[in-house]
PDB file of N, CA and C in Angstrom:
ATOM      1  N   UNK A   1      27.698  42.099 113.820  1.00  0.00           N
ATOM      2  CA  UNK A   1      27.001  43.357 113.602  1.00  0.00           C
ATOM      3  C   UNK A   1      27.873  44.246 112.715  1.00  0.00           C
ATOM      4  N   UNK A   2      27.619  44.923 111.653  1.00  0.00           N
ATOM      5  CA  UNK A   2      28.032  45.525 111.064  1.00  0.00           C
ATOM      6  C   UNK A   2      28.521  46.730 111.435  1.00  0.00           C
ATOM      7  N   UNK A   3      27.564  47.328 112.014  1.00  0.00           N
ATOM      8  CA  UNK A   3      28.330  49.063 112.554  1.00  0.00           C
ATOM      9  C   UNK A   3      28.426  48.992 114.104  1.00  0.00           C
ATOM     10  N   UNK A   4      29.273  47.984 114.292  1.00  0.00           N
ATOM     11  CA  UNK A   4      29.652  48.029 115.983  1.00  0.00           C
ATOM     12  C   UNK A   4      30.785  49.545 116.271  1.00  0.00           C
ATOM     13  N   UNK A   5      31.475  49.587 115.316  1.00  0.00           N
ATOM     14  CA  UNK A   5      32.009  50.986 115.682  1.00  0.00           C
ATOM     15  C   UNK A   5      31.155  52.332 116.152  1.00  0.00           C
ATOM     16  N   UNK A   6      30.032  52.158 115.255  1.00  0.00           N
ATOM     17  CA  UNK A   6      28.439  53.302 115.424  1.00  0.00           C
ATOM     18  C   UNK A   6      28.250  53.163 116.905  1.00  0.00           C
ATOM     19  N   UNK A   7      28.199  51.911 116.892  1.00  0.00           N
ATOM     20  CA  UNK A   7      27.676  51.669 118.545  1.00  0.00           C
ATOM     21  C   UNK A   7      27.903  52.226 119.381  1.00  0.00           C
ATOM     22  N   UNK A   8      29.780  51.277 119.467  1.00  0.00           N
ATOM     23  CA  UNK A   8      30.291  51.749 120.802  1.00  0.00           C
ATOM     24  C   UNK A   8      30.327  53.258 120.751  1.00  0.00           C
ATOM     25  N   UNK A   9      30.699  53.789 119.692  1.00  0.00           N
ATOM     26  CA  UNK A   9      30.894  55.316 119.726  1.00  0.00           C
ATOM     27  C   UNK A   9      30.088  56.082 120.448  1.00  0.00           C
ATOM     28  N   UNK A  10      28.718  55.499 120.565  1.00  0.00           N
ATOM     29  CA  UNK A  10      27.250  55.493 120.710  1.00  0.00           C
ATOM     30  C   UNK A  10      26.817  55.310 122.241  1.00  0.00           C
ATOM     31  N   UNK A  11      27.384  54.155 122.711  1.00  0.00           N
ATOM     32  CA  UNK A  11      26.958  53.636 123.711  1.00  0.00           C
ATOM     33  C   UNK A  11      28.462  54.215 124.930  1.00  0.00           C
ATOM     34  N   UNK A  12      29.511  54.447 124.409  1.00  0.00           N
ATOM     35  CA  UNK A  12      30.511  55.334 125.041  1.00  0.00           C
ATOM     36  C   UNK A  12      30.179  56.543 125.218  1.00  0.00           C
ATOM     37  N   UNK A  13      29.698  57.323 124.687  1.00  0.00           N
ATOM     38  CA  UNK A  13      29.388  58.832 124.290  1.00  0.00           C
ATOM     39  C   UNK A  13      28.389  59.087 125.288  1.00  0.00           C
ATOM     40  N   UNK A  14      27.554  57.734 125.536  1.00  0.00           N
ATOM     41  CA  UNK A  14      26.343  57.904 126.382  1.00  0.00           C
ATOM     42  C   UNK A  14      26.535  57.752 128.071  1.00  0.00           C
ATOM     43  N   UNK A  15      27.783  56.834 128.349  1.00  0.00           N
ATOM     44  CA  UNK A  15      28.575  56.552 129.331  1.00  0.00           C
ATOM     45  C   UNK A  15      29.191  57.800 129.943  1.00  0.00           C
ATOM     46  N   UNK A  16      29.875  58.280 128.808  1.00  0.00           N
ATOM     47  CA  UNK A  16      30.628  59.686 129.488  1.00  0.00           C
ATOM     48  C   UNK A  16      29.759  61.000 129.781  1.00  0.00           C
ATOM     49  N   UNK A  17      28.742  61.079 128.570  1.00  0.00           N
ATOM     50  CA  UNK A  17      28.048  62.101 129.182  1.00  0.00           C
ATOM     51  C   UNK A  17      26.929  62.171 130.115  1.00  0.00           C
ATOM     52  N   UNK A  18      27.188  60.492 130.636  1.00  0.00           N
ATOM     53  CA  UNK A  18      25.803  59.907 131.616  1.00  0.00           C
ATOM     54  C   UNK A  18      24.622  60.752 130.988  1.00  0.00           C
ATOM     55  N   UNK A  19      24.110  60.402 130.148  1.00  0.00           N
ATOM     56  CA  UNK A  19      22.284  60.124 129.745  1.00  0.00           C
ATOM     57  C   UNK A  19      22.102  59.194 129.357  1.00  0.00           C
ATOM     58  N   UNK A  20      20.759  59.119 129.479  1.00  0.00           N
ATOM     59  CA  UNK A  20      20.028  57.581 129.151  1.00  0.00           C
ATOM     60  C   UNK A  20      19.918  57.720 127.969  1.00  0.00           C
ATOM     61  N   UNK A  21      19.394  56.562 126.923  1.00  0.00           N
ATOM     62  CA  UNK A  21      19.201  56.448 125.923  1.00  0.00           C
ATOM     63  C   UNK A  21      18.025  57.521 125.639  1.00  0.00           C
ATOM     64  N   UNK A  22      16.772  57.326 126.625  1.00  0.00           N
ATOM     65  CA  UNK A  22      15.252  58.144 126.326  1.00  0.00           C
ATOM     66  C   UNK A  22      16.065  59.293 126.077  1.00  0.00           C
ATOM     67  N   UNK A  23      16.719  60.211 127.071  1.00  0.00           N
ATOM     68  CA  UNK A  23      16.941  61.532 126.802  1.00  0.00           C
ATOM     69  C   UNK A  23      18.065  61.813 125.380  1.00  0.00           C
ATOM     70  N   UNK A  24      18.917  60.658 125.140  1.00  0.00           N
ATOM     71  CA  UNK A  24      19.367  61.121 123.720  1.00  0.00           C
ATOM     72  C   UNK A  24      18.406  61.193 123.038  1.00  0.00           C
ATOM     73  N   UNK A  25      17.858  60.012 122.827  1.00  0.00           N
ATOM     74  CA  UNK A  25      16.469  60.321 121.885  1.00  0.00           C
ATOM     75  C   UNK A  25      15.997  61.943 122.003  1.00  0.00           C
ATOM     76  N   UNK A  26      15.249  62.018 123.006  1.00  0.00           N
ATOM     77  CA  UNK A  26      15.131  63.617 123.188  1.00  0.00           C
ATOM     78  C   UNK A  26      15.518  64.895 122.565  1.00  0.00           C
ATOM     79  N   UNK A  27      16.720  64.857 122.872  1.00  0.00           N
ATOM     80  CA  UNK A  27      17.840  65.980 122.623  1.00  0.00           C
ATOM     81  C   UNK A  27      17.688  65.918 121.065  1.00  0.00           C
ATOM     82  N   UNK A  28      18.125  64.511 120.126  1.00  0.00           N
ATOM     83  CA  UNK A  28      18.166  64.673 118.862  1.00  0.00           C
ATOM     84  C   UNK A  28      16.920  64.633 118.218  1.00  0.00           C
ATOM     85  N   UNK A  29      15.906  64.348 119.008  1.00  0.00           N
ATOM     86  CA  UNK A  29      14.565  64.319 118.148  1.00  0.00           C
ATOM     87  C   UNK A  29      14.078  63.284 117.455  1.00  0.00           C
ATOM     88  N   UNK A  30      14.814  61.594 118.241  1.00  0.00           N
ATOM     89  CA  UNK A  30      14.591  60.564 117.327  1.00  0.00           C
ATOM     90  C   UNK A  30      13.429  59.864 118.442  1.00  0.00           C
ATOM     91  N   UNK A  31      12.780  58.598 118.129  1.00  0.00           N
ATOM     92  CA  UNK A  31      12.302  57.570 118.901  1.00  0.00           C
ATOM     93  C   UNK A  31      13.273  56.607 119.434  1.00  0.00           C
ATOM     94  N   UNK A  32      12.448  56.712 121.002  1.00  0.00           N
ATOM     95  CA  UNK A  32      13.712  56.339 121.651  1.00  0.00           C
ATOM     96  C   UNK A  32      13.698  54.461 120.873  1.00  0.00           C
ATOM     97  N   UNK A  33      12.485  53.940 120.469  1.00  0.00           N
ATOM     98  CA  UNK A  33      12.519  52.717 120.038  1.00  0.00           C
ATOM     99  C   UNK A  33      13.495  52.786 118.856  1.00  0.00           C
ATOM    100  N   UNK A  34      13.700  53.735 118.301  1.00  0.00           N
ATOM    101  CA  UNK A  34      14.338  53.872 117.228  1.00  0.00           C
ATOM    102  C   UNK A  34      16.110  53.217 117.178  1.00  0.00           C
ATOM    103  N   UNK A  35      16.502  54.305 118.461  1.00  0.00           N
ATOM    104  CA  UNK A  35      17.636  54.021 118.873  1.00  0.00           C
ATOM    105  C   UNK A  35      18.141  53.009 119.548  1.00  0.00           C
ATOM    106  N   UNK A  36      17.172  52.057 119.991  1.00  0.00           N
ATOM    107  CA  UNK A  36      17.137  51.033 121.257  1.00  0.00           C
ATOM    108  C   UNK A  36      17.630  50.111 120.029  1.00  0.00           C
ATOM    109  N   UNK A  37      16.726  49.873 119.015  1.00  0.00           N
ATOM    110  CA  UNK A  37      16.769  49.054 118.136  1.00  0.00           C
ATOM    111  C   UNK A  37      18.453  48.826 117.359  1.00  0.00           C
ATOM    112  N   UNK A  38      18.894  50.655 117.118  1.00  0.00           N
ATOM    113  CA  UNK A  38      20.395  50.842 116.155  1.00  0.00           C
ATOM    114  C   UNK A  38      20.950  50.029 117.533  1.00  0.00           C
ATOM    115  N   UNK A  39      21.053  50.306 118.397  1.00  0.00           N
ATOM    116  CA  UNK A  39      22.352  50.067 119.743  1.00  0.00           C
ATOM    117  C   UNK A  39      22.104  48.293 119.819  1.00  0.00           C
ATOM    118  N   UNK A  40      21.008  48.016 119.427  1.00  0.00           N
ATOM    119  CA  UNK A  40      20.960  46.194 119.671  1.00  0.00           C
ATOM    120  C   UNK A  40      21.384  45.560 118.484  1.00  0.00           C
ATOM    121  N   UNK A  41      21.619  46.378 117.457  1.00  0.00           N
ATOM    122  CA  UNK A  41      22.058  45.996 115.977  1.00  0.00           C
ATOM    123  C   UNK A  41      20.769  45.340 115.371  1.00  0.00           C
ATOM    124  N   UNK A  42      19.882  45.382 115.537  1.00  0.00           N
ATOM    125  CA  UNK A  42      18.370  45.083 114.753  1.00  0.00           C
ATOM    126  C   UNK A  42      18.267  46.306 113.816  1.00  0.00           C
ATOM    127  N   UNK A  43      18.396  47.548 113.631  1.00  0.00           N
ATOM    128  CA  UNK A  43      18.294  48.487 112.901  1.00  0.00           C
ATOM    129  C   UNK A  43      19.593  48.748 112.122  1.00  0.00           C
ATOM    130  N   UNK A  44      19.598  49.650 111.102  1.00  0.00           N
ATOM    131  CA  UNK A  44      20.665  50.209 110.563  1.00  0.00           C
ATOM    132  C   UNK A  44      20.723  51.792 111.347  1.00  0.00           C
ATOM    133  N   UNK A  45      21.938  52.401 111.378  1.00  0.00           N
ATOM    134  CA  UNK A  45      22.206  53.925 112.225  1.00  0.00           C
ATOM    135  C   UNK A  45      21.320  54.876 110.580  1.00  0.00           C
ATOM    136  N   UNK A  46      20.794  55.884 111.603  1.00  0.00           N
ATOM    137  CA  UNK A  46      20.534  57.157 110.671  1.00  0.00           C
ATOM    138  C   UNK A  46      21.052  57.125 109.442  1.00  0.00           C
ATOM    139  N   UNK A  47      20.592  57.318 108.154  1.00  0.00           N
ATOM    140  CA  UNK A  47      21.232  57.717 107.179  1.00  0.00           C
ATOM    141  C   UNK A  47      21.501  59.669 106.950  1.00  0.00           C
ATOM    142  N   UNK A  48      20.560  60.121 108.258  1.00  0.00           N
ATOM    143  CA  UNK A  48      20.500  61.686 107.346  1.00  0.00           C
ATOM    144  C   UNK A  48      21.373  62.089 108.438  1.00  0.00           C
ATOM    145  N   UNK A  49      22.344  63.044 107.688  1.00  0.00           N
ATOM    146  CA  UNK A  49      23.674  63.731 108.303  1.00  0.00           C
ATOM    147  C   UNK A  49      23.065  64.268 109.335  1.00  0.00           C
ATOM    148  N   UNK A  50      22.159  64.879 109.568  1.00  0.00           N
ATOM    149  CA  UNK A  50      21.547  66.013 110.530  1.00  0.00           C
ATOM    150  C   UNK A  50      21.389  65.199 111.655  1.00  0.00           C
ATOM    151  N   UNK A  51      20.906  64.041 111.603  1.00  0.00           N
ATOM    152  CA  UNK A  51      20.624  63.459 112.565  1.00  0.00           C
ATOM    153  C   UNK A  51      21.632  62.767 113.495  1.00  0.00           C
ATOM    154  N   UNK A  52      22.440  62.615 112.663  1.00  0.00           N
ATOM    155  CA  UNK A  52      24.054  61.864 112.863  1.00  0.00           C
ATOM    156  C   UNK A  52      25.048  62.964 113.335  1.00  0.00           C
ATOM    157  N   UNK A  53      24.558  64.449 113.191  1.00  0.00           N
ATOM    158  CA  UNK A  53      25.690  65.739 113.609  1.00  0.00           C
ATOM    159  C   UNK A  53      24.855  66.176 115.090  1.00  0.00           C
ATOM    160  N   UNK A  54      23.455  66.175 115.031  1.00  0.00           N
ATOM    161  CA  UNK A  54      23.031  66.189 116.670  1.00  0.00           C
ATOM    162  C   UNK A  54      23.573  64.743 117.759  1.00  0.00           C
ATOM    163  N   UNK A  55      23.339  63.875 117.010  1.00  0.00           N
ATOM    164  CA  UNK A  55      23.760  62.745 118.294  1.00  0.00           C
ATOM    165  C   UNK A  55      25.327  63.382 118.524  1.00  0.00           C
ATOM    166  N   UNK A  56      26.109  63.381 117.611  1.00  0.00           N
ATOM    167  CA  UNK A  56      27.313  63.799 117.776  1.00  0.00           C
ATOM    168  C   UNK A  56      27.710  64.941 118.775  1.00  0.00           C
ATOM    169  N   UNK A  57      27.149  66.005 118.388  1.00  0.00           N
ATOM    170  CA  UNK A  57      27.155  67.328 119.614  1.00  0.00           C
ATOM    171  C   UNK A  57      26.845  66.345 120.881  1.00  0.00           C
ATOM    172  N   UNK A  58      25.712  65.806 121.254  1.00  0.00           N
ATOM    173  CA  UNK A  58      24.938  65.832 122.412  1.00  0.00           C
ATOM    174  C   UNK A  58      25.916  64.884 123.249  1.00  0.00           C
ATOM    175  N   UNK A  59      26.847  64.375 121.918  1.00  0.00           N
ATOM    176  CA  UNK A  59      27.478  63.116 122.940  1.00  0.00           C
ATOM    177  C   UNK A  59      28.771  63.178 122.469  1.00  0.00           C
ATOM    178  N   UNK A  60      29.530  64.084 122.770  1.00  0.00           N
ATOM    179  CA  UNK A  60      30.380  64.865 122.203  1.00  0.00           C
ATOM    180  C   UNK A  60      31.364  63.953 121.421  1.00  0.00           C
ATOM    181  N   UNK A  61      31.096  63.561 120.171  1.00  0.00           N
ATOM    182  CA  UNK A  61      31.911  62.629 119.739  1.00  0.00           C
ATOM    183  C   UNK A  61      31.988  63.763 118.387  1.00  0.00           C
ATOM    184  N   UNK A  62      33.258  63.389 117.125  1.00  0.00           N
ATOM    185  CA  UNK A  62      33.457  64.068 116.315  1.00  0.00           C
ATOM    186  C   UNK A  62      32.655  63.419 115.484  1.00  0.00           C
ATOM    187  N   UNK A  63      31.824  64.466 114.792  1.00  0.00           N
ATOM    188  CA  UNK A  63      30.848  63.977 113.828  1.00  0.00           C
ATOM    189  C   UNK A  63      31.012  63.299 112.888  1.00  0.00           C
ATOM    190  N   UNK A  64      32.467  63.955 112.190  1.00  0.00           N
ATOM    191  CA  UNK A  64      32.923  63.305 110.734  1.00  0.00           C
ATOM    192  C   UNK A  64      33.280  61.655 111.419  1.00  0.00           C
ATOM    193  N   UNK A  65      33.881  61.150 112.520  1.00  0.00           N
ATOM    194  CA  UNK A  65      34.198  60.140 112.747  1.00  0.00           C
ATOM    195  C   UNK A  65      33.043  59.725 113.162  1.00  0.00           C
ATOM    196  N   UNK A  66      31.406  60.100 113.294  1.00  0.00           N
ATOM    197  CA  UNK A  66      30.021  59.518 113.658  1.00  0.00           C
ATOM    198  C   UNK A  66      29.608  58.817 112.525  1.00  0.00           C
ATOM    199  N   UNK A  67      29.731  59.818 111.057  1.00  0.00           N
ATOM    200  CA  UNK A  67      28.935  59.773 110.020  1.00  0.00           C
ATOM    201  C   UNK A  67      30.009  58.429 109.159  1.00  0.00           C
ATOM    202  N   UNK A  68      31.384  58.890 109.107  1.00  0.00           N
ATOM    203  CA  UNK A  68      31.897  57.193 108.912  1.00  0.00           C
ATOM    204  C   UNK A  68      31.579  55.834 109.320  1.00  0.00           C
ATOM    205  N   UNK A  69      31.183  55.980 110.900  1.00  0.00           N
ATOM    206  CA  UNK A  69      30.979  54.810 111.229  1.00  0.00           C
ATOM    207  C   UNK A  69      29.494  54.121 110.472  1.00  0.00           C
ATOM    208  N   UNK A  70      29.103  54.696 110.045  1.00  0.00           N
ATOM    209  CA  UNK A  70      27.796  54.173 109.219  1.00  0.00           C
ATOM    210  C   UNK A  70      28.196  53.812 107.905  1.00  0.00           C
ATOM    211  N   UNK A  71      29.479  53.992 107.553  1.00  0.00           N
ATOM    212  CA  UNK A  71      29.805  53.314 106.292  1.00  0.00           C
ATOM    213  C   UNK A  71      29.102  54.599 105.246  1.00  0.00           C
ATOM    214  N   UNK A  72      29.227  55.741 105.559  1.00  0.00           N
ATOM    215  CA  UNK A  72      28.598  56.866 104.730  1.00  0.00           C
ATOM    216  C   UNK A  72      29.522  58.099 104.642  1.00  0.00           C
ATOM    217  N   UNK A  73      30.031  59.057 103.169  1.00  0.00           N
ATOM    218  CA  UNK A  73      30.773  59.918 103.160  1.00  0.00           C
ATOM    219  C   UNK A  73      30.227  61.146 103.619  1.00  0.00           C
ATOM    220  N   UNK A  74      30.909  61.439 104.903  1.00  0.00           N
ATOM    221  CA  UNK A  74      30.623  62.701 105.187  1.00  0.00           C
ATOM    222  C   UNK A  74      30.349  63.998 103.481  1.00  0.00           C
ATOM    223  N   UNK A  75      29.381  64.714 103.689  1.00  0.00           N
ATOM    224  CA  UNK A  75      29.152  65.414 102.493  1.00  0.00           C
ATOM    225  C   UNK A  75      30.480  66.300 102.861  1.00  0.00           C
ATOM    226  N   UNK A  76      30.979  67.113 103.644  1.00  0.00           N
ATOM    227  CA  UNK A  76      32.313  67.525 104.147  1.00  0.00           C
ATOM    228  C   UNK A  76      33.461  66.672 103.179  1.00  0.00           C
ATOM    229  N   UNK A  77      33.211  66.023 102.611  1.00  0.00           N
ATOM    230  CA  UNK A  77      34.203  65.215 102.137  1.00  0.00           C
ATOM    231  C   UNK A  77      33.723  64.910 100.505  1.00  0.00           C
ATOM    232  N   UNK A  78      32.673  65.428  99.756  1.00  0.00           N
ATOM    233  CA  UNK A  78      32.278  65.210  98.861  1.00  0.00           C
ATOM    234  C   UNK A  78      33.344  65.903  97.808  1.00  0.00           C
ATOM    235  N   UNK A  79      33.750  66.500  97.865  1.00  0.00           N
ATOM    236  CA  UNK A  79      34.477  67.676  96.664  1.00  0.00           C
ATOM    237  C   UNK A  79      35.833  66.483  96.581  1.00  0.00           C
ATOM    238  N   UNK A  80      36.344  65.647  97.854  1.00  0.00           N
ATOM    239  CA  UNK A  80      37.333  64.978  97.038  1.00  0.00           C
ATOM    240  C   UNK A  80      37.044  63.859  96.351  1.00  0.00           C
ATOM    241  N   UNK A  81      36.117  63.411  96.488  1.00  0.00           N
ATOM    242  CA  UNK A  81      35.534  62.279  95.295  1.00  0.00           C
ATOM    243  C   UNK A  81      34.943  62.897  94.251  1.00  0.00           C
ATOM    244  N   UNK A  82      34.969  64.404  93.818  1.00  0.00           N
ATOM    245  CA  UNK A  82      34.959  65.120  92.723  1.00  0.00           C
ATOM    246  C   UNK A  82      36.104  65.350  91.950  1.00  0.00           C
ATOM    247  N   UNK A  83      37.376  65.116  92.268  1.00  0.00           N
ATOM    248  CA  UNK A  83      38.404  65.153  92.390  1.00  0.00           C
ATOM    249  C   UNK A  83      39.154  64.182  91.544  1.00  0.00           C
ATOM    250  N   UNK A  84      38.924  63.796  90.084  1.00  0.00           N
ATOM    251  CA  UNK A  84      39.832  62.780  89.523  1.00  0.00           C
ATOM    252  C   UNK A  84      40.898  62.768  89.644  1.00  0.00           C
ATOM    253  N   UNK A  85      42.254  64.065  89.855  1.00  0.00           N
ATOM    254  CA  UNK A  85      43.387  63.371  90.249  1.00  0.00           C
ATOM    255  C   UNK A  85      43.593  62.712  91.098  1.00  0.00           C
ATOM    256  N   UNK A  86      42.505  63.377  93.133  1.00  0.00           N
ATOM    257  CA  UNK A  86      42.582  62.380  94.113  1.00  0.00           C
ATOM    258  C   UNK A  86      42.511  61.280  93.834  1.00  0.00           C
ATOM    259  N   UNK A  87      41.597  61.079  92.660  1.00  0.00           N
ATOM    260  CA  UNK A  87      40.968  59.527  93.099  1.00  0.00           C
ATOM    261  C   UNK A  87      41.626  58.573  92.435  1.00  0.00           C
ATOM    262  N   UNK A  88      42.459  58.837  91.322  1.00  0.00           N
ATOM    263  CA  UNK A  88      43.569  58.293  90.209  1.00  0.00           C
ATOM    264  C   UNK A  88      44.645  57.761  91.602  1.00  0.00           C
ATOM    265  N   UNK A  89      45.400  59.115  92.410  1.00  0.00           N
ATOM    266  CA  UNK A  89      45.997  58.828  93.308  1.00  0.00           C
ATOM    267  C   UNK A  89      45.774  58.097  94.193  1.00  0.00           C
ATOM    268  N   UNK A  90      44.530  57.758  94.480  1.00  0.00           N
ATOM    269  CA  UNK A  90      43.805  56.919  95.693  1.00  0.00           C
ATOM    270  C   UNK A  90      43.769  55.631  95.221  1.00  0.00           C
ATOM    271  N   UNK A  91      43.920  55.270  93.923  1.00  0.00           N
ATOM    272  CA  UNK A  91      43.593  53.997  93.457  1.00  0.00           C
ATOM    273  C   UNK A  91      44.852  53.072  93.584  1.00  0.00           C
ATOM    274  N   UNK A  92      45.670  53.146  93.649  1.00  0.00           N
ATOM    275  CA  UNK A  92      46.969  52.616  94.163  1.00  0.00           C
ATOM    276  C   UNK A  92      47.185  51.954  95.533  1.00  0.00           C
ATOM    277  N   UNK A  93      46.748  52.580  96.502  1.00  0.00           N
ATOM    278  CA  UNK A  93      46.231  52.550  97.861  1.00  0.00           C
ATOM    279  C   UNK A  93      45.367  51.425  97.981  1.00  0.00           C
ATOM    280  N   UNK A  94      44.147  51.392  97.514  1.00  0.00           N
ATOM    281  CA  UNK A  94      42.711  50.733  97.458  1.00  0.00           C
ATOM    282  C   UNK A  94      43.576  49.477  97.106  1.00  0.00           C
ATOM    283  N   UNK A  95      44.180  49.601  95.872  1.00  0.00           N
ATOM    284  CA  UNK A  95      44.284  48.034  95.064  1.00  0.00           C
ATOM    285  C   UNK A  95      45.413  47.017  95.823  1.00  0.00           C
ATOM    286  N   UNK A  96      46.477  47.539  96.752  1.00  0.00           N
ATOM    287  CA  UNK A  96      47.442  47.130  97.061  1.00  0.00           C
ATOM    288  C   UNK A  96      47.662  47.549  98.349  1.00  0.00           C
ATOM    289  N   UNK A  97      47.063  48.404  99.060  1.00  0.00           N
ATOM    290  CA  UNK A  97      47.493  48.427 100.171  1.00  0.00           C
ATOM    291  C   UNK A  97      48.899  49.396 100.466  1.00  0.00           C
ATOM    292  N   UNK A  98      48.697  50.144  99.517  1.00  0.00           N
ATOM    293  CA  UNK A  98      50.071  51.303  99.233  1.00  0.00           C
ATOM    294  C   UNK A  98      50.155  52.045 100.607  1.00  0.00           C
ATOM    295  N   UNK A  99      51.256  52.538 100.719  1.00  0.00           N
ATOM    296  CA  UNK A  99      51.834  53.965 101.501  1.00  0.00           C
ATOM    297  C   UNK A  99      50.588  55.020 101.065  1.00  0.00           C
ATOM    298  N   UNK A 100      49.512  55.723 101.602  1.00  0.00           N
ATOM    299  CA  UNK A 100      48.407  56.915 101.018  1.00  0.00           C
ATOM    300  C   UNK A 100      49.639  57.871 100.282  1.00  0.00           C
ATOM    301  N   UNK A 101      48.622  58.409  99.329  1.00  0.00           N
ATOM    302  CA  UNK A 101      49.299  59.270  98.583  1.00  0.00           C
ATOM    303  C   UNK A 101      49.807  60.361  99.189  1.00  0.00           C
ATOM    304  N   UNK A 102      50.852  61.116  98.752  1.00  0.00           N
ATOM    305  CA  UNK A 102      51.487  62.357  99.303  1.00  0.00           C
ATOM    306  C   UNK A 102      51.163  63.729  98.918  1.00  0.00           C
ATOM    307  N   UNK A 103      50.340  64.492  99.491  1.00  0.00           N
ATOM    308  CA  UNK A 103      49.720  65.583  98.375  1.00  0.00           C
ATOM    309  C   UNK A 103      49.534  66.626  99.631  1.00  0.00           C
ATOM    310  N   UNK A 104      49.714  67.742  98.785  1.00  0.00           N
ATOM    311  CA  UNK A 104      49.645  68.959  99.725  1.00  0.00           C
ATOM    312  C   UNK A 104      48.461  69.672  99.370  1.00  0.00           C
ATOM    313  N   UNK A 105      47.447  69.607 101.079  1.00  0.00           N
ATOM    314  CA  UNK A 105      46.142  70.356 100.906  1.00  0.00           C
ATOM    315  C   UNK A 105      46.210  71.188 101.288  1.00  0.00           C
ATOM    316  N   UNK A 106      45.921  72.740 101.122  1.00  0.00           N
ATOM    317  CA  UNK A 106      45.366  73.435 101.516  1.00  0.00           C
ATOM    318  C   UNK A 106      44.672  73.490 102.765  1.00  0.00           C
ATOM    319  N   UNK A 107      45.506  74.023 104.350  1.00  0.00           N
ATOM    320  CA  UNK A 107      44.504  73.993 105.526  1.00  0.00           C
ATOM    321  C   UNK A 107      44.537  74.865 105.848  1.00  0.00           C
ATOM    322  N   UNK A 108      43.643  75.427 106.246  1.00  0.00           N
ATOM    323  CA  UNK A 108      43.613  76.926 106.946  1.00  0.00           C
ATOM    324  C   UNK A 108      44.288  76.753 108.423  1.00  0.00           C
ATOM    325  N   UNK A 109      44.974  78.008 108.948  1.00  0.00           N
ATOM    326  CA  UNK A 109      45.901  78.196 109.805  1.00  0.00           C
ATOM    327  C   UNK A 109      44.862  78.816 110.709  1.00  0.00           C
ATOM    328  N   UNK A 110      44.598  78.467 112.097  1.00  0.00           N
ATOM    329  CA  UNK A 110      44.101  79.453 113.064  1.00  0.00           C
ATOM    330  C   UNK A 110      44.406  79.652 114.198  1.00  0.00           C
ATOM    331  N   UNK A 111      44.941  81.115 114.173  1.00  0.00           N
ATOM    332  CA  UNK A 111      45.180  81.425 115.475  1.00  0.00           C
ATOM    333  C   UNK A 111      44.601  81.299 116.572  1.00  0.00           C
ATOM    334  N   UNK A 112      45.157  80.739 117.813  1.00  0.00           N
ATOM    335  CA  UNK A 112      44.668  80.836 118.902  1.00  0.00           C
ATOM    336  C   UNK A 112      45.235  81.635 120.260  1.00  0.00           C
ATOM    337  N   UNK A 113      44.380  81.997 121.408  1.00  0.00           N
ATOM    338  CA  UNK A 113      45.280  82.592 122.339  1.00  0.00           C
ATOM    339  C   UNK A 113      46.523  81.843 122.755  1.00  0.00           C
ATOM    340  N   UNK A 114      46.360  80.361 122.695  1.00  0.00           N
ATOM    341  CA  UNK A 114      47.192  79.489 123.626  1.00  0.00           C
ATOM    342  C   UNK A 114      48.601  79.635 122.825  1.00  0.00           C
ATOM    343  N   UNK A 115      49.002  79.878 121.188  1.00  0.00           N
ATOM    344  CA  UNK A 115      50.013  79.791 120.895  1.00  0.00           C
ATOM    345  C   UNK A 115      50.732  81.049 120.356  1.00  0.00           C
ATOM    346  N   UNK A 116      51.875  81.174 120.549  1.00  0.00           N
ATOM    347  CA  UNK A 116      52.787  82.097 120.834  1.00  0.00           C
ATOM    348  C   UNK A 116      52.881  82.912 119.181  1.00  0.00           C
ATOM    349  N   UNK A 117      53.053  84.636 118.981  1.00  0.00           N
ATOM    350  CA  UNK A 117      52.300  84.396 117.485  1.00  0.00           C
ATOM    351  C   UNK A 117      54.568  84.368 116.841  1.00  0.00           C
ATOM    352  N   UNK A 118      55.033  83.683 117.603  1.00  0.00           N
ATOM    353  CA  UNK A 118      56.306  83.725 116.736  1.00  0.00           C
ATOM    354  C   UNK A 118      56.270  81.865 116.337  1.00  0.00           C
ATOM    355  N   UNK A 119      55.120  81.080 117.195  1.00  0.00           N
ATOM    356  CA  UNK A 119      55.570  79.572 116.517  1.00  0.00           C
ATOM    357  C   UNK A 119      54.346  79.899 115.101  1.00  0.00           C
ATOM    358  N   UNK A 120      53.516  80.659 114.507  1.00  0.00           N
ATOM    359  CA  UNK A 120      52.459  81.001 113.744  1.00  0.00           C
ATOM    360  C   UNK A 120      53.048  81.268 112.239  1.00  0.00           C
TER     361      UNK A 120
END
């Protein structure tokens, strides 16, 4: 099966948050035949993000690691495949199996109550 990662992610997510398959269906608004079918590997998983970011909430898994498992780029991730130096840099990697490139992104810093504002 090709997207056994989709699955288990799928069929774990459904374990921990004990619901049945019918009521995921439900919650995200799909047929439950729909989903019966992705989880037996007879279907391919969702292609539309929306649909792939509700299963995700409902079954609390991280979305960006939902929408990978379908072998699909999170749109969250589109601007770096806009990106010819990334992808110049990325090509090294791909062809050989390199060390990933070393590059400094830009992350936003956010405060929280839990940390002290002198480690900030």
């Amino acid at each position: 099966m090709a997207f056994e990662l989709f699955v288990h992610l799928i069929k774990n997510g459904m374990k921990e948050t004990d619901l049945s398959l019918r009521e995921v269906a439900r919650l995200v608004e799909v047929d439950p035949s729909f989903l019966s079918k992705i989880l037996a590997g007879k279907r391919s998983p969702p292609g539309d993000e929306n649909i792939l970011k509700k299963l995700a909430d409902v079954l609390n898994i991280d979305p960006l690691r939902l929408i990978v498992s379908t072998g699909t780029i999170p749109s969250a991730w589109q601007s770096f495949f806009d990106d010819e130096e990334f992808l110049r840099d990325l090509i090294p990697y791909l062809k050989t199996g390199a060390p990933w490139p070393q590059r400094k992104i830009a992350v936003p810093i956010y405060k929280t109550k839990e940390l002290s504002e002198d480690l900030l």
